[in-house]
C-alpha atoms as a PDB file:
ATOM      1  CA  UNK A   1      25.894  -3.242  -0.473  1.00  0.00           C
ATOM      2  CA  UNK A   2      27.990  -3.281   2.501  1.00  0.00           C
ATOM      3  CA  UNK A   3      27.568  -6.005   5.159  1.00  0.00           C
ATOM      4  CA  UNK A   4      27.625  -6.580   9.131  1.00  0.00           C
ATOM      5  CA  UNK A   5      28.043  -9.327  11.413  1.00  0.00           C
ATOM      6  CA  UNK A   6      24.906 -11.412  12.848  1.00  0.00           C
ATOM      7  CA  UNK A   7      24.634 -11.467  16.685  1.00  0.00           C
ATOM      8  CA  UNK A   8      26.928 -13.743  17.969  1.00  0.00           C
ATOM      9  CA  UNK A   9      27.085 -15.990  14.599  1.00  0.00           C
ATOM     10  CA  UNK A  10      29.639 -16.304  11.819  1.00  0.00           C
ATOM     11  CA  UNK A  11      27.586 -14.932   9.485  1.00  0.00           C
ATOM     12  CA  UNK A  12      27.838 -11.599   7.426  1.00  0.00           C
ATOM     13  CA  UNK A  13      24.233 -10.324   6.712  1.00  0.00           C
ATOM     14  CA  UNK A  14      23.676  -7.861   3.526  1.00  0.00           C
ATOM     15  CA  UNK A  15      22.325  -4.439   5.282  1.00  0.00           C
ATOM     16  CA  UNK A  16      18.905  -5.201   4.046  1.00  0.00           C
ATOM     17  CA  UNK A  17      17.081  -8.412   3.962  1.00  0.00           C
ATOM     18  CA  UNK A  18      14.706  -9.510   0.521  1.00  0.00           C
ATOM     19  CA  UNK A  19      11.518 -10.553   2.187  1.00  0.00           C
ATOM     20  CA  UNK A  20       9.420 -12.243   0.362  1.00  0.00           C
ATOM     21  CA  UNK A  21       6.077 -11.744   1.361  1.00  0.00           C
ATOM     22  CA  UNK A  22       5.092 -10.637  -1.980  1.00  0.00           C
ATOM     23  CA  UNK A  23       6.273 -13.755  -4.135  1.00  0.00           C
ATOM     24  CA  UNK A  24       3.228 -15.399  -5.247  1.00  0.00           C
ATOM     25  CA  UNK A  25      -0.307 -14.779  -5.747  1.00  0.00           C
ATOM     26  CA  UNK A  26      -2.147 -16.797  -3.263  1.00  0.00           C
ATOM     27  CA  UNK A  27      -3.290 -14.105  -1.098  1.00  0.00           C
ATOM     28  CA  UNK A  28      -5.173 -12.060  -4.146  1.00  0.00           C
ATOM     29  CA  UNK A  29      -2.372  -9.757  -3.768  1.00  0.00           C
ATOM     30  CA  UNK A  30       1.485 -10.192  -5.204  1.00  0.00           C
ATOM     31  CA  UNK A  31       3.958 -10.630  -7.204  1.00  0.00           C
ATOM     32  CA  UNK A  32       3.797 -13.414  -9.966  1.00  0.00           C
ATOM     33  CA  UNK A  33       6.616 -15.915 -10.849  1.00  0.00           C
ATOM     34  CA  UNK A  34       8.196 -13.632 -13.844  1.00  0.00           C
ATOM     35  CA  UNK A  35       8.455 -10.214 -11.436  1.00  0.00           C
ATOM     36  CA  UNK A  36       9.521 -12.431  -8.406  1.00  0.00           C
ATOM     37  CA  UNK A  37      12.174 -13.213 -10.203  1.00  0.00           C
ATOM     38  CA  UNK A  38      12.992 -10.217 -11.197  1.00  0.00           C
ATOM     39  CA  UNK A  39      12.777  -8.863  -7.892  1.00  0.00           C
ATOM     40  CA  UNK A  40      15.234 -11.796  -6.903  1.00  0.00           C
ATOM     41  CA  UNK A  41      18.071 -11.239  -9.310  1.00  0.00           C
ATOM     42  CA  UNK A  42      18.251  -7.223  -8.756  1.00  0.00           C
ATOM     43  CA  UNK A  43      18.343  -7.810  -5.394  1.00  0.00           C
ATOM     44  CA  UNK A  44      20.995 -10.604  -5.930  1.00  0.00           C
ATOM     45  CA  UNK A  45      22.873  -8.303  -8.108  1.00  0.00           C
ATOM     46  CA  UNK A  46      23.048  -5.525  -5.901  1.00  0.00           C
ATOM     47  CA  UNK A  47      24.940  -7.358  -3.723  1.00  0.00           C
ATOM     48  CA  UNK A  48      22.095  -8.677  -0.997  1.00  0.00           C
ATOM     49  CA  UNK A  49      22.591 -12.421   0.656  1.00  0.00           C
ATOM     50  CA  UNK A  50      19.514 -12.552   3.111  1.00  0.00           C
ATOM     51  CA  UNK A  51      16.305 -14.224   2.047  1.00  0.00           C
ATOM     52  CA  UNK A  52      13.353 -14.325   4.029  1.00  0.00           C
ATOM     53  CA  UNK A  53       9.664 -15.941   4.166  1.00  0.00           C
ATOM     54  CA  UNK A  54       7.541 -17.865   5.711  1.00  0.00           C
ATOM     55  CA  UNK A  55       5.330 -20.948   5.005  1.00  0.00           C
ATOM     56  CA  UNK A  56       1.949 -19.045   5.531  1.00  0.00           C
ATOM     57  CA  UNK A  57       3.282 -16.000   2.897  1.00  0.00           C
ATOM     58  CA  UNK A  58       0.681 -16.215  -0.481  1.00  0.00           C
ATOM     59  CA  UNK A  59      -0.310 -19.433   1.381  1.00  0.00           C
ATOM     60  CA  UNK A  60       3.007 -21.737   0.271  1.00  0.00           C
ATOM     61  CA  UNK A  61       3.920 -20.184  -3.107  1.00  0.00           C
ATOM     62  CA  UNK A  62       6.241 -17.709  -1.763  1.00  0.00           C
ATOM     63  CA  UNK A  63       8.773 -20.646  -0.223  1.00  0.00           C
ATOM     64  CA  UNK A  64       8.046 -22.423  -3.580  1.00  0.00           C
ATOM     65  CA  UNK A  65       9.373 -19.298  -6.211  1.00  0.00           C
ATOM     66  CA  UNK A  66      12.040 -18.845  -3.769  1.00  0.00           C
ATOM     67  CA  UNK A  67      13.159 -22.440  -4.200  1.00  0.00           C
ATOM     68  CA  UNK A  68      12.855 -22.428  -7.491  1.00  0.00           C
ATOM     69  CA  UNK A  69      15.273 -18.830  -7.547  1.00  0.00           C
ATOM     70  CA  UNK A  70      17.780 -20.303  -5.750  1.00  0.00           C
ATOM     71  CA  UNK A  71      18.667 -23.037  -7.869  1.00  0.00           C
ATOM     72  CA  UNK A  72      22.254 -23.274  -8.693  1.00  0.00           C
ATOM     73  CA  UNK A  73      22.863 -20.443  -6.146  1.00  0.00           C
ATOM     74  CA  UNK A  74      21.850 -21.784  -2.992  1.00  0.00           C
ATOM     75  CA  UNK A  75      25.106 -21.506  -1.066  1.00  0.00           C
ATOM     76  CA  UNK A  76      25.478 -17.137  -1.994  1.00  0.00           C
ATOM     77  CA  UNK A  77      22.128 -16.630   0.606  1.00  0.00           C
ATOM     78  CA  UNK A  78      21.049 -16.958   3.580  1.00  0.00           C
ATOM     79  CA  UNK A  79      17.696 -18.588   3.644  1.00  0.00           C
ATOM     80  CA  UNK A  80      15.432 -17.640   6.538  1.00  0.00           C
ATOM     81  CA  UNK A  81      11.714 -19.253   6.443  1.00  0.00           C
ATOM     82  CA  UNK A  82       9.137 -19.418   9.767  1.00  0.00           C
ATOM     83  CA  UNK A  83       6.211 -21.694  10.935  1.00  0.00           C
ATOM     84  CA  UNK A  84       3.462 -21.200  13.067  1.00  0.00           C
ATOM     85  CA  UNK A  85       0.076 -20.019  10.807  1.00  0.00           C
ATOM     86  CA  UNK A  86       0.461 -22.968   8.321  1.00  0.00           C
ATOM     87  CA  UNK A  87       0.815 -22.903   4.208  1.00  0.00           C
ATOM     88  CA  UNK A  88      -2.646 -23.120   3.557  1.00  0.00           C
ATOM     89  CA  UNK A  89      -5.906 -20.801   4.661  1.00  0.00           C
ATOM     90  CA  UNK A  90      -7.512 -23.457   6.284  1.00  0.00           C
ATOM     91  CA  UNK A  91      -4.158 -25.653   7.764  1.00  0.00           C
ATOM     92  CA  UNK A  92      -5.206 -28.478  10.588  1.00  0.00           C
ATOM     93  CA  UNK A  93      -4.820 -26.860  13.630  1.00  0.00           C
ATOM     94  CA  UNK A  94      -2.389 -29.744  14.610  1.00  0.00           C
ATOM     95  CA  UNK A  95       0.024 -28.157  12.122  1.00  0.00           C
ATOM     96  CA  UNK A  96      -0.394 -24.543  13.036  1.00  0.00           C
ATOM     97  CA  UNK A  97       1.094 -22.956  16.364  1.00  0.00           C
ATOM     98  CA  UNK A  98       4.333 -23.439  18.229  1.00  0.00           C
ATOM     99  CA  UNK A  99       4.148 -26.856  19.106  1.00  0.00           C
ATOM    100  CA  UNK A 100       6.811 -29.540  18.287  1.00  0.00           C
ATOM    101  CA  UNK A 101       4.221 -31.281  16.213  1.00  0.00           C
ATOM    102  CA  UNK A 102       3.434 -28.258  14.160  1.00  0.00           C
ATOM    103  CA  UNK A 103       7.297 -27.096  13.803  1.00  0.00           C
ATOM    104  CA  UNK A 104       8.598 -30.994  12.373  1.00  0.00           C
ATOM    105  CA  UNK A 105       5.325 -30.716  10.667  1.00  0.00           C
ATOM    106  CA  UNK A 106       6.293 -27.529   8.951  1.00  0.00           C
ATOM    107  CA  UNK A 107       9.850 -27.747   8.600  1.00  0.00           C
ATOM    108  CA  UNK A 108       9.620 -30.973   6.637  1.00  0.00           C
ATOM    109  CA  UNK A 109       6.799 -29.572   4.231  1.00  0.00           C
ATOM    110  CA  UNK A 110       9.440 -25.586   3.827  1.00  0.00           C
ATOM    111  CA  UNK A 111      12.139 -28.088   2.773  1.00  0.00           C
ATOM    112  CA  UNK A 112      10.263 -29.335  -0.058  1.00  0.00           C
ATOM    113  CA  UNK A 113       8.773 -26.630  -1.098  1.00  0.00           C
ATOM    114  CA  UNK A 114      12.354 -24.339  -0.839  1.00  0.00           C
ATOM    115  CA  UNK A 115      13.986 -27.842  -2.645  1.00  0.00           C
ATOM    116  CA  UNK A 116      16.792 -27.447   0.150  1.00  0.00           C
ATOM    117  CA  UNK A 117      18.231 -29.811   2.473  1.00  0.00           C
ATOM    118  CA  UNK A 118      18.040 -27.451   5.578  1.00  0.00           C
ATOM    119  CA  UNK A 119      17.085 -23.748   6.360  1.00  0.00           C
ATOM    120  CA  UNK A 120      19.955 -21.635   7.313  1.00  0.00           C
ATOM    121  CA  UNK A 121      17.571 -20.118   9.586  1.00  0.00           C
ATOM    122  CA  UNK A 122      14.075 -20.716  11.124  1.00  0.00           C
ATOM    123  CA  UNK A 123      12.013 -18.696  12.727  1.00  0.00           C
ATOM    124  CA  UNK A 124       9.044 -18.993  15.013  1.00  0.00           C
ATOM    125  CA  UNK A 125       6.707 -16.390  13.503  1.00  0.00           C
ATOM    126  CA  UNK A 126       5.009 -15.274  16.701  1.00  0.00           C
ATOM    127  CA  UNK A 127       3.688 -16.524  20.119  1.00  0.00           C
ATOM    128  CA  UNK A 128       0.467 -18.934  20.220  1.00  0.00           C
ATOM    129  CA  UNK A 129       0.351 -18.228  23.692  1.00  0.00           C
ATOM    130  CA  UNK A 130       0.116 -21.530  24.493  1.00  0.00           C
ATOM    131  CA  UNK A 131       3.546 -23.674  23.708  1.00  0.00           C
ATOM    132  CA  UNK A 132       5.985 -23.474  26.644  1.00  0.00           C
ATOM    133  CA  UNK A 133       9.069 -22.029  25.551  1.00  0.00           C
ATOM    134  CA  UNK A 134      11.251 -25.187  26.761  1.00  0.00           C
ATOM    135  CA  UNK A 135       9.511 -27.118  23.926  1.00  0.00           C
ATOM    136  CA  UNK A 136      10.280 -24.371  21.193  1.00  0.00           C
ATOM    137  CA  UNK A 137      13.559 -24.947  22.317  1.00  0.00           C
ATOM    138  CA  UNK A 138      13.725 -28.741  22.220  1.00  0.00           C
ATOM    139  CA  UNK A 139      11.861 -28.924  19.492  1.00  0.00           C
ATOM    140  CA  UNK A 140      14.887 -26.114  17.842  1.00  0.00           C
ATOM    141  CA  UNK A 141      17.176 -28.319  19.194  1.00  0.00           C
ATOM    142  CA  UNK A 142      15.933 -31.682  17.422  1.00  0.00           C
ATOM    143  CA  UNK A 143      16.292 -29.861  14.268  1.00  0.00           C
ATOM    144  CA  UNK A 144      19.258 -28.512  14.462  1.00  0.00           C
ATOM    145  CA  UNK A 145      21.129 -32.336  15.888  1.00  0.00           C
ATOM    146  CA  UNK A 146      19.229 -33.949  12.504  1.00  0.00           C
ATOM    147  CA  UNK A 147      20.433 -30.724  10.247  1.00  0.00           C
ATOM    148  CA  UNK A 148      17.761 -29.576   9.142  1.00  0.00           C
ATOM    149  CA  UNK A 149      17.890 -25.913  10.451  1.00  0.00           C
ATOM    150  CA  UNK A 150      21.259 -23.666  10.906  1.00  0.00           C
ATOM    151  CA  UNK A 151      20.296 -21.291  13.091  1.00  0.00           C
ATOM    152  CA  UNK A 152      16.741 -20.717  15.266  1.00  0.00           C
ATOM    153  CA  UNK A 153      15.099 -17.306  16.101  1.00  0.00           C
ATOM    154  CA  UNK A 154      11.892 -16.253  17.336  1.00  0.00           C
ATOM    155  CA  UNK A 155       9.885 -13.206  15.339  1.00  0.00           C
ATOM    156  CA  UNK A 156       7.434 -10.858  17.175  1.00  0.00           C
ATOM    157  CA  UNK A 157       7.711 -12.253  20.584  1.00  0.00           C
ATOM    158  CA  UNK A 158       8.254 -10.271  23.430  1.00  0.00           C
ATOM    159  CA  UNK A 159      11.598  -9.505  25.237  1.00  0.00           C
ATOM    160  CA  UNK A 160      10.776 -11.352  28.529  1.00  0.00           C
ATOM    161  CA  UNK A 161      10.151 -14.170  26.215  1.00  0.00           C
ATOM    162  CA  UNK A 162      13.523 -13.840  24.234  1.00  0.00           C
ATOM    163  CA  UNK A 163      15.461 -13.947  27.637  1.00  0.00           C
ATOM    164  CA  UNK A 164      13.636 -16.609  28.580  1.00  0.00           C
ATOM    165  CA  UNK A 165      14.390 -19.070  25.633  1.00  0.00           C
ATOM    166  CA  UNK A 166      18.081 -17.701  25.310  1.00  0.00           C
ATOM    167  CA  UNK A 167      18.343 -18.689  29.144  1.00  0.00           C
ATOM    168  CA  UNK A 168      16.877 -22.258  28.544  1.00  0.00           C
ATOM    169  CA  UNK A 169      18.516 -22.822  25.689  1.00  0.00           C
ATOM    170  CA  UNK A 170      22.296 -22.062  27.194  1.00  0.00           C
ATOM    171  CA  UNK A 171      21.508 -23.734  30.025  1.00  0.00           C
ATOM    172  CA  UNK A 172      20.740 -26.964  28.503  1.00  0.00           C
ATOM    173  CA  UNK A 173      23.164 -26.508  25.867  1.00  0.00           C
ATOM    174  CA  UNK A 174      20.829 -26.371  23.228  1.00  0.00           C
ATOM    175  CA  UNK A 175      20.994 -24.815  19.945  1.00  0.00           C
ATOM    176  CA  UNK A 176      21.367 -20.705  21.239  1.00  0.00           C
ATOM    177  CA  UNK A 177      18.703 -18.623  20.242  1.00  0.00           C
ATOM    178  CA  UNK A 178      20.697 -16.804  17.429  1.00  0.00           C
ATOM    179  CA  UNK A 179      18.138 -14.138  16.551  1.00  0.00           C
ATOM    180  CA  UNK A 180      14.879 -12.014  17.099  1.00  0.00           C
ATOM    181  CA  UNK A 181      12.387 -10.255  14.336  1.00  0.00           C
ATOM    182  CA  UNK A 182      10.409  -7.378  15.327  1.00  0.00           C
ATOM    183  CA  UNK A 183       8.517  -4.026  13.799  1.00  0.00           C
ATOM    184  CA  UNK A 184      10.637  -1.515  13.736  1.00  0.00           C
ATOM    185  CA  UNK A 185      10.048   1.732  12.306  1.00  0.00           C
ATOM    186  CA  UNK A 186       9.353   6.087  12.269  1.00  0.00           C
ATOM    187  CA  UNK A 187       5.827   5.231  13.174  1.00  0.00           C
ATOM    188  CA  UNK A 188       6.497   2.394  15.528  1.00  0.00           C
ATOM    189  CA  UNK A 189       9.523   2.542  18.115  1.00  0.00           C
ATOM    190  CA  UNK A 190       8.448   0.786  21.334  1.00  0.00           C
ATOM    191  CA  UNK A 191      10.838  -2.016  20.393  1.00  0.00           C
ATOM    192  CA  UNK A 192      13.888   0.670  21.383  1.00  0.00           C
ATOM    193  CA  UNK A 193      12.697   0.658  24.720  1.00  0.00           C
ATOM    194  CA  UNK A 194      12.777  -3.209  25.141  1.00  0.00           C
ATOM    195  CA  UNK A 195      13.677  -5.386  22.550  1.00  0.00           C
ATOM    196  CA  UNK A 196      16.604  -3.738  21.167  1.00  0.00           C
ATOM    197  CA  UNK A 197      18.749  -3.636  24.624  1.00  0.00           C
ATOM    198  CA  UNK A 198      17.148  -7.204  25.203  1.00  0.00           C
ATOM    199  CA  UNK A 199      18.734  -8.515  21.349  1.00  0.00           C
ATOM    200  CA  UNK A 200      21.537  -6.307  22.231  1.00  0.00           C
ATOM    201  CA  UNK A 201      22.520  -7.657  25.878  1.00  0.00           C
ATOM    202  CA  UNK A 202      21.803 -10.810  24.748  1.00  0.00           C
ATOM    203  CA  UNK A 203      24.117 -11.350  21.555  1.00  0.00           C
ATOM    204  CA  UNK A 204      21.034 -11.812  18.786  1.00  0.00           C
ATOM    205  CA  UNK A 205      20.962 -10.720  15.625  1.00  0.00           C
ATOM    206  CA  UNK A 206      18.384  -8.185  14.666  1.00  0.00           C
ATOM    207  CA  UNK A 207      15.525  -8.116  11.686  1.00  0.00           C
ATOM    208  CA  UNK A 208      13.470  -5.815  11.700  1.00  0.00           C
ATOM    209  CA  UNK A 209      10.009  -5.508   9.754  1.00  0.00           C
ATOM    210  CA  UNK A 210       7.798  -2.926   7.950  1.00  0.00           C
ATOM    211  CA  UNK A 211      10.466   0.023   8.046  1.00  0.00           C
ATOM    212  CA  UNK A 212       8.176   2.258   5.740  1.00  0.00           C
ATOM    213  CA  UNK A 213       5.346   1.941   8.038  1.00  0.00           C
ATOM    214  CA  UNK A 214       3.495  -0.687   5.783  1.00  0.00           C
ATOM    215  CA  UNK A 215       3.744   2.080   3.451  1.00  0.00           C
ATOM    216  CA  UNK A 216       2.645   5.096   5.197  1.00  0.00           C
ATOM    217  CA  UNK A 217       6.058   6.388   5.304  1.00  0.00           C
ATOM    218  CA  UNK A 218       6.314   6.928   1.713  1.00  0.00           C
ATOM    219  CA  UNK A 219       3.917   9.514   1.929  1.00  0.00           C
ATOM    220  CA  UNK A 220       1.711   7.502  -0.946  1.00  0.00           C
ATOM    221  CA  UNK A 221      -1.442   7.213   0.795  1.00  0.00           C
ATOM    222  CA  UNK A 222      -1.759  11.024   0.703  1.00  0.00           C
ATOM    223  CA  UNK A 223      -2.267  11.321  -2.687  1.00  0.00           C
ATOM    224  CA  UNK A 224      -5.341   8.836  -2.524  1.00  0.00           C
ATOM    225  CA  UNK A 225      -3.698   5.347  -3.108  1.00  0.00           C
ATOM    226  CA  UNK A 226      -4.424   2.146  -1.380  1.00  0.00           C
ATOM    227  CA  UNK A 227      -1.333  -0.534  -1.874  1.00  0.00           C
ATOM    228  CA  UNK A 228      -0.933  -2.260   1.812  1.00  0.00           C
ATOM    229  CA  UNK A 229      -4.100  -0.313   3.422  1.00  0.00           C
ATOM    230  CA  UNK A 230      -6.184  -2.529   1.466  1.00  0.00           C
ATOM    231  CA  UNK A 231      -3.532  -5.182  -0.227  1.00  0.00           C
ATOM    232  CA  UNK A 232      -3.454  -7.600   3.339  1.00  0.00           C
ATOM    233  CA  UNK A 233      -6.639  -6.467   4.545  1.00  0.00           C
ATOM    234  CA  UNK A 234      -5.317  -3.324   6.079  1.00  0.00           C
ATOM    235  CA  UNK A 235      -2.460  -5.660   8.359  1.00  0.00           C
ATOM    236  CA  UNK A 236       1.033  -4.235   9.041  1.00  0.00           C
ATOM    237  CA  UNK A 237      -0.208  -1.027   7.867  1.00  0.00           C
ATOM    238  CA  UNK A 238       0.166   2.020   9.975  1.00  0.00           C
ATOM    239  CA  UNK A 239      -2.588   4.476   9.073  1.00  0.00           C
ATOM    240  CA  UNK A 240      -1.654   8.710   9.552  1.00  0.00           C
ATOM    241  CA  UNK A 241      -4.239   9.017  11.868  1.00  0.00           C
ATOM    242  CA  UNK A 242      -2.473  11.304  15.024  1.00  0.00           C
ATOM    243  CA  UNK A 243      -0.895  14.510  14.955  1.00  0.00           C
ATOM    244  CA  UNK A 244       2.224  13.173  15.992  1.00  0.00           C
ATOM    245  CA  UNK A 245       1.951  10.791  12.775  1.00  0.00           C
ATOM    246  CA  UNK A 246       1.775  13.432  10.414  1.00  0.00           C
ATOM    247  CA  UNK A 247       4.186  15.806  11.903  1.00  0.00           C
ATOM    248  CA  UNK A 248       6.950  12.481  11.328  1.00  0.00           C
ATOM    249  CA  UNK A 249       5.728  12.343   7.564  1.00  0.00           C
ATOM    250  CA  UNK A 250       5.904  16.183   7.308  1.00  0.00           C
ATOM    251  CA  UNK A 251       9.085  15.728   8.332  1.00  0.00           C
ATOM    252  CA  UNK A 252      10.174  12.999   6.401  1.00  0.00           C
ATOM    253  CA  UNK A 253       9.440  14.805   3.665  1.00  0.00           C
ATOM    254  CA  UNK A 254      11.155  17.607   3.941  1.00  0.00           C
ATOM    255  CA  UNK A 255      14.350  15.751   4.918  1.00  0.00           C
ATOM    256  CA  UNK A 256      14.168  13.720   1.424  1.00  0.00           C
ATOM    257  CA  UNK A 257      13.221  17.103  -0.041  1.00  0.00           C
ATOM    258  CA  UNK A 258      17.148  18.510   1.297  1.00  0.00           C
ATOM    259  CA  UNK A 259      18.336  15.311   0.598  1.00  0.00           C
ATOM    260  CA  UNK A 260      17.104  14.791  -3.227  1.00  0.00           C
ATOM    261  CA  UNK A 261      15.776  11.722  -2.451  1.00  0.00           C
ATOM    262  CA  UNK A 262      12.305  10.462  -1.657  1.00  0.00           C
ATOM    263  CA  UNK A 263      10.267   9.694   1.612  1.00  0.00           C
ATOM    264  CA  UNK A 264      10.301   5.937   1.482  1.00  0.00           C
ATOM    265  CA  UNK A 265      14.391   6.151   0.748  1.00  0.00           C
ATOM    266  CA  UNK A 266      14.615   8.680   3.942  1.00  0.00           C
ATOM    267  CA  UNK A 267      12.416   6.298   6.205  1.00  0.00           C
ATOM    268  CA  UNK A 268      14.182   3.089   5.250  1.00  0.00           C
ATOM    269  CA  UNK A 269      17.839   4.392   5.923  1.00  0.00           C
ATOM    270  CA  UNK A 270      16.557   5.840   9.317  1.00  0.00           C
ATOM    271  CA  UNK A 271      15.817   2.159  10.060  1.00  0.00           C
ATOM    272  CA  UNK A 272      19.039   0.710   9.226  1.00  0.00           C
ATOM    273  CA  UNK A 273      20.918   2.955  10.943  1.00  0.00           C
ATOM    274  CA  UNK A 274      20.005   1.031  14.716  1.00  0.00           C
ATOM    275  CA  UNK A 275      21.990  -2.045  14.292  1.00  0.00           C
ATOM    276  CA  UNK A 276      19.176  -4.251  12.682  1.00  0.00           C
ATOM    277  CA  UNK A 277      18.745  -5.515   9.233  1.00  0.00           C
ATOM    278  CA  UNK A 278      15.305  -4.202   7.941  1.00  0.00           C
ATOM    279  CA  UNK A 279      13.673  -6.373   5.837  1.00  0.00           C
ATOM    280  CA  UNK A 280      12.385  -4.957   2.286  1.00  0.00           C
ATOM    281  CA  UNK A 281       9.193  -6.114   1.280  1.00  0.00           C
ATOM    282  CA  UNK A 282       8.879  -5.113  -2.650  1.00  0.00           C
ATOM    283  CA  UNK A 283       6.034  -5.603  -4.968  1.00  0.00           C
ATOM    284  CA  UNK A 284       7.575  -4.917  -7.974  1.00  0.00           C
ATOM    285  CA  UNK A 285      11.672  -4.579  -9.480  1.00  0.00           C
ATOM    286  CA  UNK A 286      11.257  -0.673  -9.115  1.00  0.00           C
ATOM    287  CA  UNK A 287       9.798  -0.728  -5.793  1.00  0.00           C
ATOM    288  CA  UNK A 288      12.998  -2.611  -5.224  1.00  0.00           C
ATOM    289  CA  UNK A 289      15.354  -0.658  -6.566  1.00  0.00           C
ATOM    290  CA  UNK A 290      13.960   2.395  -5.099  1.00  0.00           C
ATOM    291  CA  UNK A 291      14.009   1.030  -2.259  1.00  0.00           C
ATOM    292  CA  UNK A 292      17.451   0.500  -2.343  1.00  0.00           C
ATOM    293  CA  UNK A 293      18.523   4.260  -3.132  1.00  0.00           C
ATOM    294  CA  UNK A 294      18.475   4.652   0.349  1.00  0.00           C
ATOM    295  CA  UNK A 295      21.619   2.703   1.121  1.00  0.00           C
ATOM    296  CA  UNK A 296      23.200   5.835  -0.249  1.00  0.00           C
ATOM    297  CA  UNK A 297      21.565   8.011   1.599  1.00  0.00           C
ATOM    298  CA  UNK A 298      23.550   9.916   4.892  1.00  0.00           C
ATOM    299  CA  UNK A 299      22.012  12.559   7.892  1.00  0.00           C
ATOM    300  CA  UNK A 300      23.794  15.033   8.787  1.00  0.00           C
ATOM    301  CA  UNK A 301      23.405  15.097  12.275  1.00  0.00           C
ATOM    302  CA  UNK A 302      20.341  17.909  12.201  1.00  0.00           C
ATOM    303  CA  UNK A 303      18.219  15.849  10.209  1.00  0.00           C
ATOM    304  CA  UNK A 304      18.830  12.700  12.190  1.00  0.00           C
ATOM    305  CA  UNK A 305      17.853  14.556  15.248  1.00  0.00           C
ATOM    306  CA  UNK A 306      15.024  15.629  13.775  1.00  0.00           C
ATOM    307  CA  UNK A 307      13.474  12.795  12.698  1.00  0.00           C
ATOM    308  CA  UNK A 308      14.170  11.609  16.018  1.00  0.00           C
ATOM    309  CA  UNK A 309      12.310  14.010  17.458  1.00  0.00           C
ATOM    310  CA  UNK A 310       9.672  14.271  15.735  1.00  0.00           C
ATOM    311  CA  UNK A 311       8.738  10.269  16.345  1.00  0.00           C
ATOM    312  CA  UNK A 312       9.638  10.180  19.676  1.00  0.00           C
ATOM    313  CA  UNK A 313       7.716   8.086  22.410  1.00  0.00           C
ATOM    314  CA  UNK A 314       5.396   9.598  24.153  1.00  0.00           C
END
């Protein structure tokens, strides 16, 4: 595992995040505590620092396993968690959003359920469209004067919005806006047209979601089976249902097929090569470590083009 420095922080970030998504069972669809863990340690052992999850993931249980797995470890990881959809399926609504309420609200119950004193760094999941951003920055602010957060980001918002709350915060010398989340993928590259020279220009660190397409990009779903099409109700999963779709699988294929490695392992190290850390979201210790392979895995500079052309924006 080789690593890279965060945005404008101190830090030195694994190439590929552990997300945790899958730790737990709440949702009807996961990992339970035994192959969480297992998931954990190979990860750990292959030389990966960055942890991240969120309050709503399997409603709670994901930030629980994942305090429980870093017990006696806490200082080798970076521990990323978000607020804004609540731990439970039916949270108050005064505890879900971006208000201040909701993010004290939230941060105090992540803490207890992650058994740490302070998250290295927190994320606002997405937009409520409602919470001006000067309070998410306050409120970011607050937390990070009582030391209870590191390090604040925003996930899924737009880039407009990131300027806007790295602007506010540096110019009332609040805690900066440190880093931004977004899909990022073969099957979904708008962000390279805004959000990456907005991150960029502005000095945050990247993470970027769903690099295999919620799947897709394995090529899986062609042979009949269902995974993250049905697993999350069909969210975060991007269907083959253009031409230009399946001419980008067609042609991640036959990449992995020069290569000798595998579809998902060809559309995963496309990702990481843009200057984000993708975040892996496994299901199981082999999805992990194949997932993995593809930090081994080099272009040659015909292969990266294609693949770049064949996803291209139109």
């Amino acid at each position: 595992m080789h690593y890279t420095p965060f945005g404008q922080t101190g830090l030195n970030l694994s190439q590929v995040a552990l997300g945790t998504g899958n730790f737990g069972t709440g949702w009807g669809y996961g990992a339970d505590a035994t192959t969480s863990a297992q998931i954990f340690n190979a990860y750990a052992e292959a030389g990966g620092n960055f942890i991240d999850t969120a309050d709503v993931y399997q409603f709670g249980q994901s930030e629980t396993l994942v305090g429980q797995l870093l017990k006696g470890r806490r200082e080798d990881f970076v521990l990323a968690t978000k607020y804004t959809n609540g731990a439970s399926a039916d949270a108050n609504r005064l505890v879900t959003g971006n208000s201040r309420k909701a993010m004290v609200a939230s941060v105090e119950a992540s803490l207890k359920r992650l058994g740490t004193d302070r998250i290295d760094l927190y994320w606002v999941h997405h937009p409520d469209g409602v919470t001006p951003m000067e309070e998410i920055v306050r409120g970011f602010e607050d937390l990070a004067r009582a030391g209870k957060i590191l390090y604040a980001g925003l996930s899924n918002f737009s880039a407009w919005r990131l300027a806007q709350a790295a602007t506010i915060a540096e110019f009332t010398r609040a805690v900066p806006i440190a880093a931004a989340q977004f899909e990022h993928s073969l099957v979904h590259r708008d962000p390279e047209s805004d959000l990456f020279p907005a991150a960029l220009a502005l000095g945050l660190g990247m993470v970027t979601w769903s690099p295999l397409g919620g799947g897709m990009l394995t090529g899986k779903y062609r042979n009949g089976e269902k995974g993250r099409a049905e697993g999350f109700g069909g969210r975060v999963f991007q269907a083959e249902n253009s031409a230009q779709r399946t001419r980008v699988l067609d042609t991640v294929i036959d990449v992995a097929s020069q290569l000798g490695v595998n579809a998902g392992q060809v559309a995963i190290a496309w990702a990481a090569g843009h200057g984000s850390v993708p975040i892996l979201g496994p299901r199981s210790v082999e999805q992990l470590q194949d997932n993995l392979v593809a930090l081994t895995v080099e272009f040659s500079s015909e292969q990266r083009a294609r693949l770049d052309d064949a996803s291209k924006m139109v």
